[in-house]
N, C-alpha and C. Protein backbone atom coordinates (compact mmCIF):
# COMPACT_ATOMS: atom_id res chain seq x y z
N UNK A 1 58.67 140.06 -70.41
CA UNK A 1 59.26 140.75 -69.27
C UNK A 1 59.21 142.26 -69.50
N UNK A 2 58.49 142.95 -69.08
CA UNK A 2 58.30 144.51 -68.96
C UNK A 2 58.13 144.57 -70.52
N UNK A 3 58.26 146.03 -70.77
CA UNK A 3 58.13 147.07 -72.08
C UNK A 3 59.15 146.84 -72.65
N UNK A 4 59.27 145.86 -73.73
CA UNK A 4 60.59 145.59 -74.32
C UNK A 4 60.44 146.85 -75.68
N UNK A 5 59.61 147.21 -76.04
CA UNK A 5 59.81 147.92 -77.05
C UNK A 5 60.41 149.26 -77.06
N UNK A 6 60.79 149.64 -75.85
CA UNK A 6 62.21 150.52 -75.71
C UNK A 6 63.38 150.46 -76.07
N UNK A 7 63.94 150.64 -77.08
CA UNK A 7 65.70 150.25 -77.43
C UNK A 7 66.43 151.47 -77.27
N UNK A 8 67.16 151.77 -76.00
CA UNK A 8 68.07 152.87 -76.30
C UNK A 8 69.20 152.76 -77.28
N UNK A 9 69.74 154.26 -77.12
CA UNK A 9 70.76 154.02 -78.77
C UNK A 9 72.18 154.51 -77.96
N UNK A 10 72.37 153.91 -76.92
CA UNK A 10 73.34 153.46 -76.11
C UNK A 10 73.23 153.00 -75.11
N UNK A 11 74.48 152.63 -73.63
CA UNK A 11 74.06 152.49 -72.76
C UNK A 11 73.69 153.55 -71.77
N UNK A 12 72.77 153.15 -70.93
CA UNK A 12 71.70 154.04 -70.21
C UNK A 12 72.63 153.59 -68.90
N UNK A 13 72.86 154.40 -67.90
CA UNK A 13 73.49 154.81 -66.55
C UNK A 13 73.03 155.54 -65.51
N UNK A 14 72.05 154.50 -64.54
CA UNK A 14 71.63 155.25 -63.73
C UNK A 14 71.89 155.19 -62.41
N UNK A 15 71.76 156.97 -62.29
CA UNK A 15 72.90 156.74 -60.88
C UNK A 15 72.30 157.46 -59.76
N UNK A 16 72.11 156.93 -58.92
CA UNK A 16 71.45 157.42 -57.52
C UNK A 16 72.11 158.19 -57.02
N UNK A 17 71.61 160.02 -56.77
CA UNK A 17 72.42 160.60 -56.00
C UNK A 17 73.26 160.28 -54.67
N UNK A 18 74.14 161.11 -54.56
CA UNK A 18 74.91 160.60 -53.30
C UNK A 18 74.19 161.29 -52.00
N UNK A 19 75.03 160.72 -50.93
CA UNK A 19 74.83 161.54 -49.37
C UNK A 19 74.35 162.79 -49.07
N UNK A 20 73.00 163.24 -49.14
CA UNK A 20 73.09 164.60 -48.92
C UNK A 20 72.95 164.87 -48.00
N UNK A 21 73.01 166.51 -47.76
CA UNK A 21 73.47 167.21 -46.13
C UNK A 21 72.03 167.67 -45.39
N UNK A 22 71.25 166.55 -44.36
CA UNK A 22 69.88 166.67 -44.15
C UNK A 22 69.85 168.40 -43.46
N UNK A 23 68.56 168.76 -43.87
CA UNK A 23 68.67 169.96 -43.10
C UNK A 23 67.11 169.91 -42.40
N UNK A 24 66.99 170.02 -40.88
CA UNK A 24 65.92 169.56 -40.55
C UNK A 24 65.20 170.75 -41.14
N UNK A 25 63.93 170.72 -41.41
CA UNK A 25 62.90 171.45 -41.32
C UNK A 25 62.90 172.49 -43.08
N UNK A 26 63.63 171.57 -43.67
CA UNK A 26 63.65 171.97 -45.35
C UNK A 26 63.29 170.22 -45.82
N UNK A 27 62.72 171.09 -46.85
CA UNK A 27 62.33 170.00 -47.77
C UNK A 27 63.28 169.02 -48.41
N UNK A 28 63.02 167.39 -48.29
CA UNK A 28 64.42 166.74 -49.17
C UNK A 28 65.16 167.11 -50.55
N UNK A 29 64.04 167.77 -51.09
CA UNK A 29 64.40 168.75 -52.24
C UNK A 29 64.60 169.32 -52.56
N UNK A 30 65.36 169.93 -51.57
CA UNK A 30 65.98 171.17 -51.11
C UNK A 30 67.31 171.31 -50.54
N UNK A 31 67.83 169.48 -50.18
CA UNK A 31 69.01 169.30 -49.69
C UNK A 31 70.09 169.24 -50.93
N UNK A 32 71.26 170.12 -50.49
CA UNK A 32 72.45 170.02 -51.13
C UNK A 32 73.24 168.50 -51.05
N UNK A 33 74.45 168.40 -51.65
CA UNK A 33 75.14 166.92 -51.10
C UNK A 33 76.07 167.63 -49.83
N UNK A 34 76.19 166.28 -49.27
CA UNK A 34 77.07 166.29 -48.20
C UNK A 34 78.81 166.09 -48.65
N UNK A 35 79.76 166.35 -48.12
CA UNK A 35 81.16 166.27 -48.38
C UNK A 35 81.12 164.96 -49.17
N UNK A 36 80.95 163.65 -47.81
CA UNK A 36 80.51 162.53 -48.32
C UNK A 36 79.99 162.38 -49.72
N UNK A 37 78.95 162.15 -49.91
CA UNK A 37 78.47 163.07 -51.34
C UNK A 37 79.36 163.21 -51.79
N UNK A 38 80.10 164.70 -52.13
CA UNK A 38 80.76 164.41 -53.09
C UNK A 38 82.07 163.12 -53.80
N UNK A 39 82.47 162.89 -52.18
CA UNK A 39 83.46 162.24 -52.42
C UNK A 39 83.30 161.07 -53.07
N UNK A 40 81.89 160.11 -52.55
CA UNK A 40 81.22 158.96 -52.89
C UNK A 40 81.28 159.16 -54.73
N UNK A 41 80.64 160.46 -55.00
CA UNK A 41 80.53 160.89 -56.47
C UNK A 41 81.28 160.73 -57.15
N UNK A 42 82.64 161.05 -57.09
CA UNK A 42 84.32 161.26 -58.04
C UNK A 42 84.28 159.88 -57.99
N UNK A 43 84.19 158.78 -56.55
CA UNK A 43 84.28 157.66 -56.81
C UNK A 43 83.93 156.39 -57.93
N UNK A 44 82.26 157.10 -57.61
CA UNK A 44 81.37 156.35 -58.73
C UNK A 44 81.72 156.94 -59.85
N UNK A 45 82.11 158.01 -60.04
CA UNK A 45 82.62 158.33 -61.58
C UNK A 45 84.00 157.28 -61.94
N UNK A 46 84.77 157.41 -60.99
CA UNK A 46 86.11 156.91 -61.82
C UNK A 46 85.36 155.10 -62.13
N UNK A 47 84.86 154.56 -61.63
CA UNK A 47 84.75 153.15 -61.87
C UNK A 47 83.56 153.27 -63.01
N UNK A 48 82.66 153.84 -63.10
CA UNK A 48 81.78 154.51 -64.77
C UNK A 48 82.63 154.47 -66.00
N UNK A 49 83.84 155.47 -65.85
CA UNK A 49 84.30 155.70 -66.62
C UNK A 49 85.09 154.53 -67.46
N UNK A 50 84.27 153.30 -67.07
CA UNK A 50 85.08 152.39 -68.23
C UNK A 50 84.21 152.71 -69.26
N UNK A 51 83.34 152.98 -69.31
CA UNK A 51 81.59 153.16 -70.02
C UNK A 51 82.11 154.37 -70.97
N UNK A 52 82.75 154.93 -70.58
CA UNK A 52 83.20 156.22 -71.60
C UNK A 52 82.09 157.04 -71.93
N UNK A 53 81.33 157.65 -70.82
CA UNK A 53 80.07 158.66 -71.15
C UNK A 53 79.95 159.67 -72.31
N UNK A 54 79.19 159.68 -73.50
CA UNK A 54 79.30 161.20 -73.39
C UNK A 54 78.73 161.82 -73.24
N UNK A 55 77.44 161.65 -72.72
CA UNK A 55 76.08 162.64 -72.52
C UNK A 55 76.37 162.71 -70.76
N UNK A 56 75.86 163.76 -69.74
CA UNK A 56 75.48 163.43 -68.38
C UNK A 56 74.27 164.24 -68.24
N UNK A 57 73.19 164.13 -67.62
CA UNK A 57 72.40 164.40 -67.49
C UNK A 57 71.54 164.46 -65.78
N UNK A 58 70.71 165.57 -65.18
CA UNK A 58 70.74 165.22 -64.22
C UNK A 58 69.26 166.15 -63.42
N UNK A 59 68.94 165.24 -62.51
CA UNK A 59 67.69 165.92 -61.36
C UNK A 59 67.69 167.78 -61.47
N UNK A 60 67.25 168.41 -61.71
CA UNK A 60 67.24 169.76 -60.79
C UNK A 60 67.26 170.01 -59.23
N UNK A 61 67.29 168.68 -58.85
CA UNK A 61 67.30 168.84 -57.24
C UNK A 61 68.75 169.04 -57.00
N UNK A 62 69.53 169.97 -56.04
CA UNK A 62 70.22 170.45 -56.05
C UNK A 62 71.41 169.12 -55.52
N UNK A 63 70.85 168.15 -54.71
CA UNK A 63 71.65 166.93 -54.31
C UNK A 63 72.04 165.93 -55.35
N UNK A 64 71.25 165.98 -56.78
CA UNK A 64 71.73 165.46 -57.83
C UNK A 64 72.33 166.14 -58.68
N UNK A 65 72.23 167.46 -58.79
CA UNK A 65 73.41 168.25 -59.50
C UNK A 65 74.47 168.20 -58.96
N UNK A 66 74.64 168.23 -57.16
CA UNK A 66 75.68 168.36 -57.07
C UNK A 66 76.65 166.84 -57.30
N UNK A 67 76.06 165.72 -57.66
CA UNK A 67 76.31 164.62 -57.69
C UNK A 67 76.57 164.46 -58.66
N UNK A 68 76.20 165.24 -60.09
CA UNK A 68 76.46 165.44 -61.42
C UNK A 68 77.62 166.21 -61.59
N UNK A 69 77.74 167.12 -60.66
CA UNK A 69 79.02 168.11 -60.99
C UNK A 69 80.04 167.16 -60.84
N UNK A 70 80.29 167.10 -59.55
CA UNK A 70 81.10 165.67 -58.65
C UNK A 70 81.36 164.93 -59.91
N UNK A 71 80.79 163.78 -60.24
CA UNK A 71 80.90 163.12 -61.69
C UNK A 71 81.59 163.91 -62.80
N UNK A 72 80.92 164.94 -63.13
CA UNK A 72 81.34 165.59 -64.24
C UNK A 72 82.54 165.90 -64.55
N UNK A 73 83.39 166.33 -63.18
CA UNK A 73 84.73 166.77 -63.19
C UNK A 73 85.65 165.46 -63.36
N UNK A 74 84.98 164.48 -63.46
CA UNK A 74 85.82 162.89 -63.79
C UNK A 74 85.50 162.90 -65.20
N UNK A 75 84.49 163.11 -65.55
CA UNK A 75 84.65 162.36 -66.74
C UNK A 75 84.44 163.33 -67.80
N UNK A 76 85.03 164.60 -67.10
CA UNK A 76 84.57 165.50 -68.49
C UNK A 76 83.74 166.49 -69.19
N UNK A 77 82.55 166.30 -68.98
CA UNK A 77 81.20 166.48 -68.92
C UNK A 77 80.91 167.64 -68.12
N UNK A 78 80.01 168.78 -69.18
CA UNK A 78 78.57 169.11 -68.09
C UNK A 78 77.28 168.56 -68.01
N UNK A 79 76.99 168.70 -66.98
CA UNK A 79 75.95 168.00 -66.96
C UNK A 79 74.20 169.17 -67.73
N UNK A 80 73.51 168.21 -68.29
CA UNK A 80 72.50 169.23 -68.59
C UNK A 80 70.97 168.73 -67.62
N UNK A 81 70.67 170.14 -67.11
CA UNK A 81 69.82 169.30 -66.57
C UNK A 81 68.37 169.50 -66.95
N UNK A 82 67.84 168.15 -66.75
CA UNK A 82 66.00 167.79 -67.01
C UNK A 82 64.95 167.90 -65.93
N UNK A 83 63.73 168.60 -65.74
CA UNK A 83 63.22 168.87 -64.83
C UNK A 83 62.53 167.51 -64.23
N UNK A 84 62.22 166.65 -65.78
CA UNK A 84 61.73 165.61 -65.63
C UNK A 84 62.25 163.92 -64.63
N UNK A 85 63.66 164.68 -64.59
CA UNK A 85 64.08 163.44 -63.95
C UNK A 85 64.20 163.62 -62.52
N UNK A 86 63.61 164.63 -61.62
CA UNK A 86 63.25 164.53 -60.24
C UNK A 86 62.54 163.56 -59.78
N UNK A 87 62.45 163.67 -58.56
CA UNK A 87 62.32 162.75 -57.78
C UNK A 87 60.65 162.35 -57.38
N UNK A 88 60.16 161.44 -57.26
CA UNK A 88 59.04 161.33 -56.76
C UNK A 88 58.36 162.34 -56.18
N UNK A 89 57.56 162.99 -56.51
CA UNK A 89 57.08 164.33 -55.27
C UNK A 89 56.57 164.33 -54.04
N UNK A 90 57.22 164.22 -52.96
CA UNK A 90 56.93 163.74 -51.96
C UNK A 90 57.17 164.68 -50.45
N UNK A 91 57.54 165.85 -50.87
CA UNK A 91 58.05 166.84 -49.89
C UNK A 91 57.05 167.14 -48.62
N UNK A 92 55.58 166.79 -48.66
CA UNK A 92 54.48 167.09 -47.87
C UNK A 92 54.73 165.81 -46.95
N UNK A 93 54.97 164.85 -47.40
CA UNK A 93 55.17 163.92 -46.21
C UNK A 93 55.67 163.88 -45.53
N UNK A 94 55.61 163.16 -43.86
CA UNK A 94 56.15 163.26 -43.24
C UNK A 94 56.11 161.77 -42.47
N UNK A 95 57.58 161.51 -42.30
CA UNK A 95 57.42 160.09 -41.62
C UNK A 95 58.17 160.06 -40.24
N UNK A 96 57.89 159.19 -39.12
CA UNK A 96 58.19 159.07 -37.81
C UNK A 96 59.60 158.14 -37.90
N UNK A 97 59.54 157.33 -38.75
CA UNK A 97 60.44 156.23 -38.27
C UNK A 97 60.54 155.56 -39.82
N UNK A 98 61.92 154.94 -40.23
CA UNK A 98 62.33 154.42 -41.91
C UNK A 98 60.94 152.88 -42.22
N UNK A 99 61.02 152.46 -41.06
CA UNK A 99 60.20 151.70 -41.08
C UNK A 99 58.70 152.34 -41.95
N UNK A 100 58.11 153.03 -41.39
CA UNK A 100 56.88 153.92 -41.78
C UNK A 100 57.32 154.19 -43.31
N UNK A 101 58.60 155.59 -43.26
CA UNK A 101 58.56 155.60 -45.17
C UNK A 101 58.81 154.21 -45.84
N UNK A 102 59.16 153.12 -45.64
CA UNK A 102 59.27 152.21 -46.15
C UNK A 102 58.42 151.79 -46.82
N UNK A 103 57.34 151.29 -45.66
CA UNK A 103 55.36 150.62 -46.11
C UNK A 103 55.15 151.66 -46.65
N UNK A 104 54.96 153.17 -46.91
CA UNK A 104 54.75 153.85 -47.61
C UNK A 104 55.46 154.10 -49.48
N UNK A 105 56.53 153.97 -49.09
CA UNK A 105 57.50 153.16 -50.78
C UNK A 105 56.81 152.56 -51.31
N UNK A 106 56.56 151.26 -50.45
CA UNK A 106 56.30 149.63 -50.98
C UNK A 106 54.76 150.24 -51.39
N UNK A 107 53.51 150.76 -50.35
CA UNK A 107 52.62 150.86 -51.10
C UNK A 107 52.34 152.18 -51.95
N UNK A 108 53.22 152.87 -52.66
CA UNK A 108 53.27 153.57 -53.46
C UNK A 108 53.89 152.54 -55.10
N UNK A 109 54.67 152.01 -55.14
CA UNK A 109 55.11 150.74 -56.01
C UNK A 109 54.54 149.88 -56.05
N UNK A 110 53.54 149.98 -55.39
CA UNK A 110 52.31 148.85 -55.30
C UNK A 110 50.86 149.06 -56.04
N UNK A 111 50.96 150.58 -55.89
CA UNK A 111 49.53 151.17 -56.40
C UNK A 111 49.98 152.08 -56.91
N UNK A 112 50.67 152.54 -58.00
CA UNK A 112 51.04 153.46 -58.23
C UNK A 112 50.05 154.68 -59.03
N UNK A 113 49.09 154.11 -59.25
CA UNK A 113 48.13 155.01 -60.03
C UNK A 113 47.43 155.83 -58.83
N UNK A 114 47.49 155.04 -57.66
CA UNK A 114 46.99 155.71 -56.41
C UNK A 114 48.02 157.07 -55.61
N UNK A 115 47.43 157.87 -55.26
CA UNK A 115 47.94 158.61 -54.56
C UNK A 115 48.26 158.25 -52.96
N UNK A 116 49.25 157.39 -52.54
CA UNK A 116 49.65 156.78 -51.34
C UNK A 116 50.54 157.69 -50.62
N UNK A 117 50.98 158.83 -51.49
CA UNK A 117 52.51 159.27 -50.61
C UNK A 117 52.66 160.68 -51.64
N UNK A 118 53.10 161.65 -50.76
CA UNK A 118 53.48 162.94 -51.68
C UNK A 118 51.98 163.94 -52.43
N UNK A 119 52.84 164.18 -53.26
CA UNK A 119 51.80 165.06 -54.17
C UNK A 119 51.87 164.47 -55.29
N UNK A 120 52.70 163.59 -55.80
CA UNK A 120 52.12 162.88 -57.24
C UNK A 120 52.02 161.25 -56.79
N UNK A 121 51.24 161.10 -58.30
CA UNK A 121 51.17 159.37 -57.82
C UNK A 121 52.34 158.18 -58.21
N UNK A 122 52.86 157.36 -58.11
CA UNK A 122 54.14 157.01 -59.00
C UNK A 122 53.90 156.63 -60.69
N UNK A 123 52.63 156.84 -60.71
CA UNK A 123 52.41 156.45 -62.13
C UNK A 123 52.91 158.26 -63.02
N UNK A 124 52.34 159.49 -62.25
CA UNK A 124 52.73 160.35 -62.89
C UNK A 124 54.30 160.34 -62.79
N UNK A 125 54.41 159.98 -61.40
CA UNK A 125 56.45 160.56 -61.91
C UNK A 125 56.77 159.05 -62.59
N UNK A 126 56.10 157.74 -63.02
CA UNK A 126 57.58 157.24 -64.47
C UNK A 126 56.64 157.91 -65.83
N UNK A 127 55.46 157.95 -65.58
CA UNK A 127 55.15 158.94 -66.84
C UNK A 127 56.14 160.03 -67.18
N UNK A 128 56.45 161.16 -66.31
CA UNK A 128 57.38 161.94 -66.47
C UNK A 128 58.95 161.68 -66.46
N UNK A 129 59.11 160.87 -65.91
CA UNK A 129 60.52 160.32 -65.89
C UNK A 129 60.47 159.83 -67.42
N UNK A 130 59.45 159.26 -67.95
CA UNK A 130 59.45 158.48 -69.10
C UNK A 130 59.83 159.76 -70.22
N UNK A 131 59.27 160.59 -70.21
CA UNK A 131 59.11 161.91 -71.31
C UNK A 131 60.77 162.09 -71.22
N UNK A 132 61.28 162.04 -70.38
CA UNK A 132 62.67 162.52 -70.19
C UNK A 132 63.36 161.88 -70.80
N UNK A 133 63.10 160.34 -70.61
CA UNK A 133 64.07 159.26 -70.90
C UNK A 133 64.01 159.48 -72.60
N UNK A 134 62.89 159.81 -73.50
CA UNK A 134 62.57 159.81 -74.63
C UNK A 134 63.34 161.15 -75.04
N UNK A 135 63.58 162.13 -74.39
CA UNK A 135 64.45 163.19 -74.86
C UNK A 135 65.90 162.62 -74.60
N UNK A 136 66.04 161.98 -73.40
CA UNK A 136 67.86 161.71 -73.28
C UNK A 136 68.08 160.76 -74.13
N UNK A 137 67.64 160.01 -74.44
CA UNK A 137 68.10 158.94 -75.09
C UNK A 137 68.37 158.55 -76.67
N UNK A 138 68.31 160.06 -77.35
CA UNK A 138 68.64 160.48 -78.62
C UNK A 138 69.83 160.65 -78.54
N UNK A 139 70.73 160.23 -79.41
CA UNK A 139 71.67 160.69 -79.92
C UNK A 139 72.65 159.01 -79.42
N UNK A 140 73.74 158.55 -79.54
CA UNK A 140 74.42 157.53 -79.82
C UNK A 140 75.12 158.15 -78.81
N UNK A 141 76.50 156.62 -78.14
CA UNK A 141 77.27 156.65 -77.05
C UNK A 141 76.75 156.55 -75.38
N UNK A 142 77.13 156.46 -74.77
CA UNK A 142 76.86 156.24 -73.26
C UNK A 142 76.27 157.12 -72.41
N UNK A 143 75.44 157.24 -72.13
CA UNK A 143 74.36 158.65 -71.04
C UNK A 143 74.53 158.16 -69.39
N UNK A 144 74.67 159.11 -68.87
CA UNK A 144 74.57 159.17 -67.93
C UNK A 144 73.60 159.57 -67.12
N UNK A 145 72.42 159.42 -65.77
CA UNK A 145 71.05 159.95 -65.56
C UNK A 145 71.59 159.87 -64.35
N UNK A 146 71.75 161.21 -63.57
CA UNK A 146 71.67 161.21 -61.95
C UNK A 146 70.48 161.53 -61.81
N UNK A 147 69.80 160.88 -60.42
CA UNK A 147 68.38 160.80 -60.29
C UNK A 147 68.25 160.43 -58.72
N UNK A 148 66.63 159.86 -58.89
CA UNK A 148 66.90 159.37 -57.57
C UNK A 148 65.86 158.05 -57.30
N UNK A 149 66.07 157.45 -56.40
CA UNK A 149 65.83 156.46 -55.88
C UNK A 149 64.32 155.58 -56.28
N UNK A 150 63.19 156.81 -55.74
CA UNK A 150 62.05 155.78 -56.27
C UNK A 150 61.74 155.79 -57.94
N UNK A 151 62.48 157.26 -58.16
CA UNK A 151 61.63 157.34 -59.87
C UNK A 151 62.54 156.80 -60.74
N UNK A 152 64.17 156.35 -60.40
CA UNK A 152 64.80 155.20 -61.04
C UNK A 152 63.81 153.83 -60.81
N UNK A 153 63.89 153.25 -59.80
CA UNK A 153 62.70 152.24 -59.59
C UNK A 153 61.44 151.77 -60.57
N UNK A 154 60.84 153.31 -59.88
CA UNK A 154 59.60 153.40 -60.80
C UNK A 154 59.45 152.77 -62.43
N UNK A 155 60.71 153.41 -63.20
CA UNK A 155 60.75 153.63 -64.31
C UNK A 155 61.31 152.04 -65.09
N UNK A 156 62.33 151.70 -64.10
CA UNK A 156 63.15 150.47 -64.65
C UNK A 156 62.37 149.39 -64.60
N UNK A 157 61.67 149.29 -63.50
CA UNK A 157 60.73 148.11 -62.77
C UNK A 157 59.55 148.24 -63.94
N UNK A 158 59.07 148.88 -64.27
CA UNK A 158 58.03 149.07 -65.47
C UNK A 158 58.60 148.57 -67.07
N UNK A 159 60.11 149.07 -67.19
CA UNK A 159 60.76 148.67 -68.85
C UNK A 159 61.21 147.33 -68.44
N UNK A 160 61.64 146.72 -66.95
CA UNK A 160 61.92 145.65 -67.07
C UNK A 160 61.43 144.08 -66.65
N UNK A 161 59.96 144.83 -66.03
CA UNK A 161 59.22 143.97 -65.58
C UNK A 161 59.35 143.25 -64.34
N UNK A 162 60.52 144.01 -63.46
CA UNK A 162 60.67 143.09 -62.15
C UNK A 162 60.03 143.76 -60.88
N UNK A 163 60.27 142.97 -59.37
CA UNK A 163 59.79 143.82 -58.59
C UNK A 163 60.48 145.02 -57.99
N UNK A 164 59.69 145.85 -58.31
CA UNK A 164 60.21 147.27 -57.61
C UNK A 164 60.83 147.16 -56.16
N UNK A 165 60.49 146.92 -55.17
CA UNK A 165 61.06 146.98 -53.81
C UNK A 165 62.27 146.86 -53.54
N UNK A 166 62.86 145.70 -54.21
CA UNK A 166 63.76 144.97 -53.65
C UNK A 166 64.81 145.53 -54.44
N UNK A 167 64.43 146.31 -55.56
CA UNK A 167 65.60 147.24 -56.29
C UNK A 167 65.79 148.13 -56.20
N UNK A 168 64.94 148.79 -55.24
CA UNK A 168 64.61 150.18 -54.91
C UNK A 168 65.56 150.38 -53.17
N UNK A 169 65.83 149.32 -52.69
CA UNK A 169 66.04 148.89 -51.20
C UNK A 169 67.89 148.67 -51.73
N UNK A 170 68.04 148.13 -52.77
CA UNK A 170 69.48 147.53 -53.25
C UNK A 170 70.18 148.77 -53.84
N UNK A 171 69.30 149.84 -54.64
CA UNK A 171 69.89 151.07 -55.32
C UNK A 171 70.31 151.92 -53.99
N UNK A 172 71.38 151.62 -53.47
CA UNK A 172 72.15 152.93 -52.55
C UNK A 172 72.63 154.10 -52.98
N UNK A 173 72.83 154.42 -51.74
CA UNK A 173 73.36 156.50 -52.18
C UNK A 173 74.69 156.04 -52.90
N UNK A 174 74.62 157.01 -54.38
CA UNK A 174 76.12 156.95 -55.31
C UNK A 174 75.99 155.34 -55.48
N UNK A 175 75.41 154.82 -56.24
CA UNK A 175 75.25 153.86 -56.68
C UNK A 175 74.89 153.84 -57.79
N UNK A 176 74.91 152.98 -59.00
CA UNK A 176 74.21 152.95 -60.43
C UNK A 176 73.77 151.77 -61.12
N UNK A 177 73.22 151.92 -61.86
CA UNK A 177 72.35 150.62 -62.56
C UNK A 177 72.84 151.18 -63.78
N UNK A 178 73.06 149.70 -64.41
CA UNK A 178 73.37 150.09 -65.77
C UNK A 178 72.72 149.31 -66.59
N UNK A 179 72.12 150.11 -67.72
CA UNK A 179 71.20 149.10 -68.68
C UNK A 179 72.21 149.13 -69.94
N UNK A 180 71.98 147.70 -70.71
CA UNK A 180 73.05 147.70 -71.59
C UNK A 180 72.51 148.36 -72.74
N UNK A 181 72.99 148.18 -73.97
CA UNK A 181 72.97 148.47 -75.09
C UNK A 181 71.50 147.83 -75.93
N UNK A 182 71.04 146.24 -75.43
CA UNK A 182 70.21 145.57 -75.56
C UNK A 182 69.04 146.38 -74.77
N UNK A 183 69.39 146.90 -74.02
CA UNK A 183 67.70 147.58 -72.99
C UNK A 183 67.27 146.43 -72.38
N UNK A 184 67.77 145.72 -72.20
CA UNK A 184 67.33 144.69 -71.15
C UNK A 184 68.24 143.90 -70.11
N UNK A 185 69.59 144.20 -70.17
CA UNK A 185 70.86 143.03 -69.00
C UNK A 185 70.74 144.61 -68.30
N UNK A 186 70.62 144.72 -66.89
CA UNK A 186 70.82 145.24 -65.65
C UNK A 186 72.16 144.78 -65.01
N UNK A 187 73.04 145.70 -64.86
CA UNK A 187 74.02 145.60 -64.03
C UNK A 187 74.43 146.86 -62.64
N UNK A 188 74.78 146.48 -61.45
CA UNK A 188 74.82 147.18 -60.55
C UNK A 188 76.52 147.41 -60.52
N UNK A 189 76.54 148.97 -59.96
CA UNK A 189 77.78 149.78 -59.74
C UNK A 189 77.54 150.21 -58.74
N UNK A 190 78.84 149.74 -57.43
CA UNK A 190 78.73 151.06 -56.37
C UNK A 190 80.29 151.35 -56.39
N UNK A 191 80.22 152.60 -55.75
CA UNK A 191 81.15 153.62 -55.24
C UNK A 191 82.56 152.45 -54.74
């Protein structure tokens, strides 16, 4: 089942940014969080915090920092952030209807070595997501990864061998996946 020869040296916590505040005619990577957002955030922190974090870590996109801050002020933590754990690069696209980015998801997680969507292919962003994971995941105790949606996907669906879609469709805004201590039991957290 997937890349078992990954063992983190705690548990791994990944958490899908929250609600952000769309702004037409800027890039998604460019959106801040919404109130929502934050609030969703403190949420998903207090129910985390059985996990007792001590690392947090997070997107440079400004909707996952602010989803890191949000968190942070629960549990403690600043967050440091990795360039590597952004988001799929996808800002050139443009879709009509969820339906459309959808088949576009699915055949980007489908072909990922292919360039289907954006400016990278999904094989470069869990490659890069991957480089990241190999820097966060030093040091002992509980990490935290705000991120986002397809390149959590990307990355898990590859170490754990399942299908991407349907985890990628289930990971909601302020939501988290938690990998255990083993690197292999998946458990879901929402808000």
């Amino acid at each position: 089942m997937g890349n078992q020869t990954y063992r983190p040296t705690g548990r791994l916590i990944f958490v899908k940014h929250g609600q952000p505040q769309i702004v037409a005619g800027q890039p998604p990577s460019s959106w801040a969080l919404s109130a929502e957002g934050f609030s969703a955030a403190a949420a998903l922190a207090q129910r985390l915090s059985v996990f007792a974090p001590a690392t947090l870590w997070t997107s440079p996109e400004p909707k996952a920092r602010d989803t890191a801050l949000a968190m942070g002020r629960v549990f403690g933590l600043a967050a440091t952030i990795d360039a590597g754990l952004a988001e799929h690069r996808a800002d050139s696209s443009s879709f009509s209807t969820q339906d459309e980015f959808e088949l576009r998801v699915e055949r980007m997680f489908s072909r990922p070595e292919e360039l289907v969507m954006g400016e990278e292919t999904g094989l470069a962003a869990r490659l890069r997501f991957d480089a990241a994971m190999t820097r966060i995941s030093e040091g002992k105790g509980a990490k935290v990864i705000v991120a986002h949606g397809r390149v959590i996907t990307l990355w898990l669906s590859h170490r754990l061998g399942f299908e991407p879609m349907p985890f990628w469709r289930r990971l909601a805004l302020s939501s988290a996946a938690v990998l255990d201590e083993d690197g292999r039991s998946l458990a879901m957290v929402t808000a």
